[in-house]
Protein backbone atom coordinates (compact mmCIF):
# COMPACT_ATOMS: atom_id res chain seq x y z
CA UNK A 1 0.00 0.00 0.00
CA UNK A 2 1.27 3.12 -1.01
CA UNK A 3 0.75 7.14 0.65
CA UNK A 4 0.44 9.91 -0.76
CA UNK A 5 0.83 13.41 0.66
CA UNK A 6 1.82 15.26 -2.15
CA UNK A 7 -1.40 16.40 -4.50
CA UNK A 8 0.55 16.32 -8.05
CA UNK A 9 2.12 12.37 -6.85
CA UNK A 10 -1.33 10.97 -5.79
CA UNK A 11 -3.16 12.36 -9.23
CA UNK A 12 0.11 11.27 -11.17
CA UNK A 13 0.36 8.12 -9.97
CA UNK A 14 -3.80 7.18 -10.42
CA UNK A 15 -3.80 8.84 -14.02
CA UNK A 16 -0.83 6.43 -15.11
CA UNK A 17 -3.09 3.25 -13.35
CA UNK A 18 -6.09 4.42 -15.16
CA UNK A 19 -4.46 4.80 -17.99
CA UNK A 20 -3.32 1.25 -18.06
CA UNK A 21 -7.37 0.19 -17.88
CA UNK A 22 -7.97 0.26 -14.01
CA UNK A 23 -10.80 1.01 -12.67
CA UNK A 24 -10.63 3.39 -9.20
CA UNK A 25 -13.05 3.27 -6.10
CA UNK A 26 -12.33 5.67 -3.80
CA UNK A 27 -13.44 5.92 -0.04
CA UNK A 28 -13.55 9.85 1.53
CA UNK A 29 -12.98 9.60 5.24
CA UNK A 30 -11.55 12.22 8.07
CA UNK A 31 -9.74 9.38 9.79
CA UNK A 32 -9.65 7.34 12.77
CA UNK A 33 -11.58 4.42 10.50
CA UNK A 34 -14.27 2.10 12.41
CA UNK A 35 -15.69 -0.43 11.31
CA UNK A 36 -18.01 1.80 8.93
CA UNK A 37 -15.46 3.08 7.10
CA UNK A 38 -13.81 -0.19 6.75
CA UNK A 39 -17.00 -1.72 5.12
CA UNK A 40 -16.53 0.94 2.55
CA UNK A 41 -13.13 0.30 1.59
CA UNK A 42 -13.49 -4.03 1.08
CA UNK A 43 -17.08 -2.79 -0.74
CA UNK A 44 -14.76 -1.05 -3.33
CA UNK A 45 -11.68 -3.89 -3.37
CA UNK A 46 -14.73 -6.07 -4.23
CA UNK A 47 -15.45 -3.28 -7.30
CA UNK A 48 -12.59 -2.13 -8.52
CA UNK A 49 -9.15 -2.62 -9.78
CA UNK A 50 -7.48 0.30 -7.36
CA UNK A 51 -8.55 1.59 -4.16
CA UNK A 52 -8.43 4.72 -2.77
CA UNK A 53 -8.59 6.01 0.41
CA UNK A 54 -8.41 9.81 1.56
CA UNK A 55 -7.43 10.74 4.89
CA UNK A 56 -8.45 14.49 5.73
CA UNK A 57 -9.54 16.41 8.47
CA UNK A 58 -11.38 19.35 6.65
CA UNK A 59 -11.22 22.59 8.57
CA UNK A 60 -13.67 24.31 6.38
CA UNK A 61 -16.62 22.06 7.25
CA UNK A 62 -16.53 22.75 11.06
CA UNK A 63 -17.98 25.66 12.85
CA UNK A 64 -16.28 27.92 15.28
CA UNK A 65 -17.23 26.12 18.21
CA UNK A 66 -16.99 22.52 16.69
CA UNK A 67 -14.34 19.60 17.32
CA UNK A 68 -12.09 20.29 14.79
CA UNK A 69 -8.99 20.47 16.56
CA UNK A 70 -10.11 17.88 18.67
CA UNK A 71 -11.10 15.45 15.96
CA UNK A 72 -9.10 12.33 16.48
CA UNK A 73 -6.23 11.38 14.29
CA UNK A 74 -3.84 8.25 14.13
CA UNK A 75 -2.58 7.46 10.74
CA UNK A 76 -0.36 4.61 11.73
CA UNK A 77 -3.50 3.05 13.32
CA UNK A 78 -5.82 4.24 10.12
CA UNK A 79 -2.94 2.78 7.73
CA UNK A 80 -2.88 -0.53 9.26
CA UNK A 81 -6.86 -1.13 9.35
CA UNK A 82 -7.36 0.34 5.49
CA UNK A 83 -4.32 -2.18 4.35
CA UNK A 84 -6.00 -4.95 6.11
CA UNK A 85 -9.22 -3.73 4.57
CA UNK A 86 -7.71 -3.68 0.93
CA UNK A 87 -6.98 -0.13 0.32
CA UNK A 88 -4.13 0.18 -2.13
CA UNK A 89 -3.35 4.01 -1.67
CA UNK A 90 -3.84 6.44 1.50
CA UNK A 91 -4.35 9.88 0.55
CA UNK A 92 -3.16 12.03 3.14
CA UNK A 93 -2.66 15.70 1.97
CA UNK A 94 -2.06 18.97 4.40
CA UNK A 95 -4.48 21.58 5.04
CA UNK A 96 -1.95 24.17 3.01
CA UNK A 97 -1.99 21.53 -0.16
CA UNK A 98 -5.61 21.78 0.14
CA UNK A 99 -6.54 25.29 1.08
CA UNK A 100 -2.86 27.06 -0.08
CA UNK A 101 -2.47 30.68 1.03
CA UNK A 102 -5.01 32.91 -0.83
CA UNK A 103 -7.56 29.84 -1.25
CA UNK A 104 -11.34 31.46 -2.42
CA UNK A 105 -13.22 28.89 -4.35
CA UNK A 106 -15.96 26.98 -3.08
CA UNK A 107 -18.62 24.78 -4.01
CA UNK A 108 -21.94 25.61 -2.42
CA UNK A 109 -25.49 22.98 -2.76
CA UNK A 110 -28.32 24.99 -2.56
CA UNK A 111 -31.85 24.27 -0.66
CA UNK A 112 -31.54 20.75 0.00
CA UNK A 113 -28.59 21.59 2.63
CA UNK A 114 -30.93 24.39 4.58
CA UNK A 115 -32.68 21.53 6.49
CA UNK A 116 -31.45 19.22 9.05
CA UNK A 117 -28.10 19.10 10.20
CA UNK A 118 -27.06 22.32 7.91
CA UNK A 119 -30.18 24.21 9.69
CA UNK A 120 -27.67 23.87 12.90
CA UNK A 121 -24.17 23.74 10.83
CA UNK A 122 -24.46 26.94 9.20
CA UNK A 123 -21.42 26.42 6.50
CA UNK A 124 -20.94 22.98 7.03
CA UNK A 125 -22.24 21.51 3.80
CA UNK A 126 -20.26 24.38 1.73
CA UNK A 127 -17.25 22.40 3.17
CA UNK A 128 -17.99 19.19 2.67
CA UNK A 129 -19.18 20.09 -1.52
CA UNK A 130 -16.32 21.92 -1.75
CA UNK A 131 -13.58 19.38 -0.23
CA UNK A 132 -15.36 16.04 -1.88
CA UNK A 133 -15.00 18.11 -5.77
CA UNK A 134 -11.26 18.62 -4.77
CA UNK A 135 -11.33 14.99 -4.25
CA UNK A 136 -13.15 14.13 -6.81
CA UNK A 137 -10.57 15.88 -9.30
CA UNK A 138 -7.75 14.43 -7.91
CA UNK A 139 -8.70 11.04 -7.61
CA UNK A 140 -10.68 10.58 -10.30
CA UNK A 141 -12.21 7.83 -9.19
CA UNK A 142 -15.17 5.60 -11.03
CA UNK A 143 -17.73 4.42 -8.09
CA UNK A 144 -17.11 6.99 -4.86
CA UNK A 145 -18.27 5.10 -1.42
CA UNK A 146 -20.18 6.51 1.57
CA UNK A 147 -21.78 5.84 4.06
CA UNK A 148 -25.67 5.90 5.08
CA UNK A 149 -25.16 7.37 8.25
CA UNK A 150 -24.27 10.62 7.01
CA UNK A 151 -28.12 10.40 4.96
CA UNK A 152 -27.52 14.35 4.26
CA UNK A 153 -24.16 14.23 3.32
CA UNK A 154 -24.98 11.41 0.88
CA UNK A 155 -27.74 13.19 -1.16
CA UNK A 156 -25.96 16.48 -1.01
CA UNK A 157 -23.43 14.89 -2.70
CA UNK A 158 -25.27 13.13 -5.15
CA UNK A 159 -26.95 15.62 -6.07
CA UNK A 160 -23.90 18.34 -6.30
CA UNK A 161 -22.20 15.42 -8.81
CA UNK A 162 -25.34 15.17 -11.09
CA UNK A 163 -25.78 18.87 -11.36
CA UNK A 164 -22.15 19.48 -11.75
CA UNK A 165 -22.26 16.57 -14.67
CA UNK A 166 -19.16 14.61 -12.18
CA UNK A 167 -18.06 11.10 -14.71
CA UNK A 168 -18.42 8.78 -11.03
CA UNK A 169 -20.88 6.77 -9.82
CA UNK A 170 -21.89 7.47 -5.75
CA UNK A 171 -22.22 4.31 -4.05
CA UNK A 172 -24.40 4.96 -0.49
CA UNK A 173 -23.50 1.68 2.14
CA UNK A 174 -25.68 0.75 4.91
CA UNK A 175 -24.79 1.58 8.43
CA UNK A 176 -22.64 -0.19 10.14
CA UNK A 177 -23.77 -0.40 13.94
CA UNK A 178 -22.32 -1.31 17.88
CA UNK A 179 -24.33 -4.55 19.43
CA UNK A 180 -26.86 -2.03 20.64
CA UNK A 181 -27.35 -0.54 17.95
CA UNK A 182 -25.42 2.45 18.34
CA UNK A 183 -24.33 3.90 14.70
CA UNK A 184 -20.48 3.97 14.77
CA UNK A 185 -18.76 7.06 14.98
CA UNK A 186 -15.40 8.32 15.65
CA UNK A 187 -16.82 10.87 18.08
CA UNK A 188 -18.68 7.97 19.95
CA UNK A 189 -14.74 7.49 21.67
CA UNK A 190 -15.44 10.49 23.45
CA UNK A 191 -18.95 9.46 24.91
CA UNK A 192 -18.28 8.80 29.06
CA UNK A 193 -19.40 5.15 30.28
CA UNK A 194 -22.96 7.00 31.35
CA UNK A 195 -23.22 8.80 27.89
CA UNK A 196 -22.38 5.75 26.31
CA UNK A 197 -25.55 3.79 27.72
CA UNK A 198 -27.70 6.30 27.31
CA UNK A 199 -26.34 6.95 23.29
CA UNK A 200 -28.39 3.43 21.56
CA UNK A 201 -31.64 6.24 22.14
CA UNK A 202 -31.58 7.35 19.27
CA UNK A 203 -31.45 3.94 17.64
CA UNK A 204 -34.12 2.94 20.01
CA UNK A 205 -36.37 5.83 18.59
CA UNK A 206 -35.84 5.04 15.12
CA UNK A 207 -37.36 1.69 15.86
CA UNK A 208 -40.30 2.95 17.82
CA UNK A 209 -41.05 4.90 14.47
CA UNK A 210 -40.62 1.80 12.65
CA UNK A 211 -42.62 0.03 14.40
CA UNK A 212 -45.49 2.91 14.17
CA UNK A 213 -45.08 3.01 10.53
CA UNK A 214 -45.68 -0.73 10.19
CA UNK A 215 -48.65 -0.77 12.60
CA UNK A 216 -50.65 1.80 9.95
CA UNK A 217 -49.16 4.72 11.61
CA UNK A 218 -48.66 7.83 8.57
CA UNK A 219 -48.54 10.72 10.76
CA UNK A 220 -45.34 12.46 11.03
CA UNK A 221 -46.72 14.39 14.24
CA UNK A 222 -47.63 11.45 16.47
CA UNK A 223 -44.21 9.25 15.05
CA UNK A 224 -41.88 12.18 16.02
CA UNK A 225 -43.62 13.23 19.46
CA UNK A 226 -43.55 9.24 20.35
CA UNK A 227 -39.49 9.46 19.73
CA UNK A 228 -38.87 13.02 21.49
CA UNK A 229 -40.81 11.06 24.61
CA UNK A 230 -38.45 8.08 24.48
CA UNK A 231 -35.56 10.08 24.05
CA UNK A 232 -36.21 12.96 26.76
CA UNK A 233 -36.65 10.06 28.80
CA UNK A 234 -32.55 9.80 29.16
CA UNK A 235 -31.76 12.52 31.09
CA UNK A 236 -28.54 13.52 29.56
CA UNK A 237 -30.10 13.74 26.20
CA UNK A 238 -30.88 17.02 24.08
CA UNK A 239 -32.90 16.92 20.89
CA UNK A 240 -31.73 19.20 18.21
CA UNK A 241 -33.73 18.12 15.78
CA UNK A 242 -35.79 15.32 14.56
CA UNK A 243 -37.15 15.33 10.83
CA UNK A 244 -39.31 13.18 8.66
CA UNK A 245 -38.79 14.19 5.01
CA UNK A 246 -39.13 13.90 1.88
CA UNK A 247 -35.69 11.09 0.88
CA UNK A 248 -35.12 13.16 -2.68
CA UNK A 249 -35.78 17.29 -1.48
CA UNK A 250 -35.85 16.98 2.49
CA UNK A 251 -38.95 19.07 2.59
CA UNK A 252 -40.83 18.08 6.04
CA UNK A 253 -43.48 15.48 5.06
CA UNK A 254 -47.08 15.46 7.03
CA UNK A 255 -47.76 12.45 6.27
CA UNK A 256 -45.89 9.05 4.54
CA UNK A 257 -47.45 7.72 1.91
CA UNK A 258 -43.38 5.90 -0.12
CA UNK A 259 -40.40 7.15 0.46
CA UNK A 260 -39.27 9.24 3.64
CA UNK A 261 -35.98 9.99 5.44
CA UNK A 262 -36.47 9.58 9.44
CA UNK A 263 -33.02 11.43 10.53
CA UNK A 264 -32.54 12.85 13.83
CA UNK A 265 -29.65 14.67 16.11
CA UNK A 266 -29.31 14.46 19.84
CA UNK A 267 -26.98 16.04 21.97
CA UNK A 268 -25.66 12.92 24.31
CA UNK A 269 -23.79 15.41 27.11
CA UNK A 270 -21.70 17.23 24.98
CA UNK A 271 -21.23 14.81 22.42
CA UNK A 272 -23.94 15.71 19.10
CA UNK A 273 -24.74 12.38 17.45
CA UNK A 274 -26.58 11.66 14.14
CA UNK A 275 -28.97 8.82 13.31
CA UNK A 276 -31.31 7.96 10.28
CA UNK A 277 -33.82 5.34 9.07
CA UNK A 278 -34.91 5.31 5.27
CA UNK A 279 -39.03 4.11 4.58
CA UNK A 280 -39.42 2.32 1.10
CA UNK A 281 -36.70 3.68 -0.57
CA UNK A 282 -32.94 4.08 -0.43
CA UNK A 283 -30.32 6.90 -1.47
């Protein structure tokens, strides 16, 4: 397995293996891989002639007061798991290669990233569109892999790369989960032992909608008070939002009559986690 640091190496090195006929799956992450990520990367080896991995820790997607200098990082750690995984190449640039001195482009999603976790994140989704096309161009890679549990993310995304025309195919994966059904996270490290118990709430309320939804249940009013209950019911717990919407525009739905994104956030003591559940559809 090779690394790259060095923008011009990584996109000279891929061009010549495309060139020769291979095909590239590439797997965005910010580092400190779990178990989600690593589903990603052996869901491209199975795909693909080359695998890429990217490694990046992207200031312009956190807010003032967010994590980002707290965010974990290990590359030794992340290099051994994504070998073992099947990853052929670690991209691992700087924040100067990527945002050099006098940096002012970005790439900016409209509507669809007003709602949900960018109602909260002011900026956030900017960053991400902007740091996944700088990807995009430099790996150049033919199926990209994420992950469900970032639902937004994933249809931001797909939708910047159809509306920008992107050559790639966007491959959403199902998410990956703890025992107790916990969604897996690289922030969940930093959950305390009574934060951690009380964090498989907001997997527990996605199943109490389920469970309304299959009983007949189509109001959107009654499914989200039932989970705000369940979840206020852990003391530590604070809702910042909890949204049934439309799976294609994110518009708020009344009722569900096919498709509909159940996504919610919840403050577990300081930590902010993010759940979803998708009804009769998929991303």
């Amino acid at each position: 397995m090779r690394i790259f640091k060095e923008i011009k190496e990584a996109q000279g090195y891929i061009k010549k293996e495309k060139e020769k006929g291979r095909s590239v799956g590439f797997v965005p992450t910010m580092g400190y891989l779990h178990e989600g990520h690593l589903s990603l990367i052996r869901e491209a080896r199975k795909r693909n002639d080359l695998v890429v991995v990217s490694i990046f820790v992207n200031p312009a997607q956190f807010g003032p007061k967010e994590d980002y200098k707290r965010y974990p990082r290990d590359l030794k750690r992340d290099e051994r798991l994504a070998r073992a995984s099947g990853a052929d190449i670690i991209f691992y640039p700087s924040v100067r290669g990527i945002y050099p001195d006098g940096y002012q482009t970005y790439v900016e999603v409209t509507d669809i990233t007003e709602r949900l976790c960018g109602k909260s994140r002011p900026g956030h989704f900017k960053g991400v569109a902007t740091i996944v096309t700088k990807l995009f161009n430099i790996v150049q890679p033919d199926i990209a892999y994420f992950g469900q549990k970032d639902a937004q993310q994933a249809i931001v995304i797909k939708r910047m790369a159809g509306d920008l025309n992107m050559d790639l195919k966007i491959r959403v994966m199902p998410i990956v989960r703890e025992p107790d059904g916990l969604a897996m996270s690289s922030r969940n490290r930093y959950l305390s032992d009574r934060e951690r118990s009380d964090a498989p709430v907001l997997y527990d309320s996605l199943n109490l909608a389920r469970r309304l939804i299959k009983s007949g249940c189509r109001d959107t009013n009654r499914i989200k008070n039932d989970m705000k209950r369940l979840i206020k019911s852990k003391k530590g717990a604070r809702i910042d939002y909890i949204s049934i919407s439309d799976l294609r525009n994110l518009r708020e739905l009344k009722r569900i009559k096919k498709e509909a994104l159940i996504a919610l956030a919840v403050r577990i003591g300081k930590r902010r986690l993010i759940d979803n559940m998708i009804v009769g559809g998929r991303i």
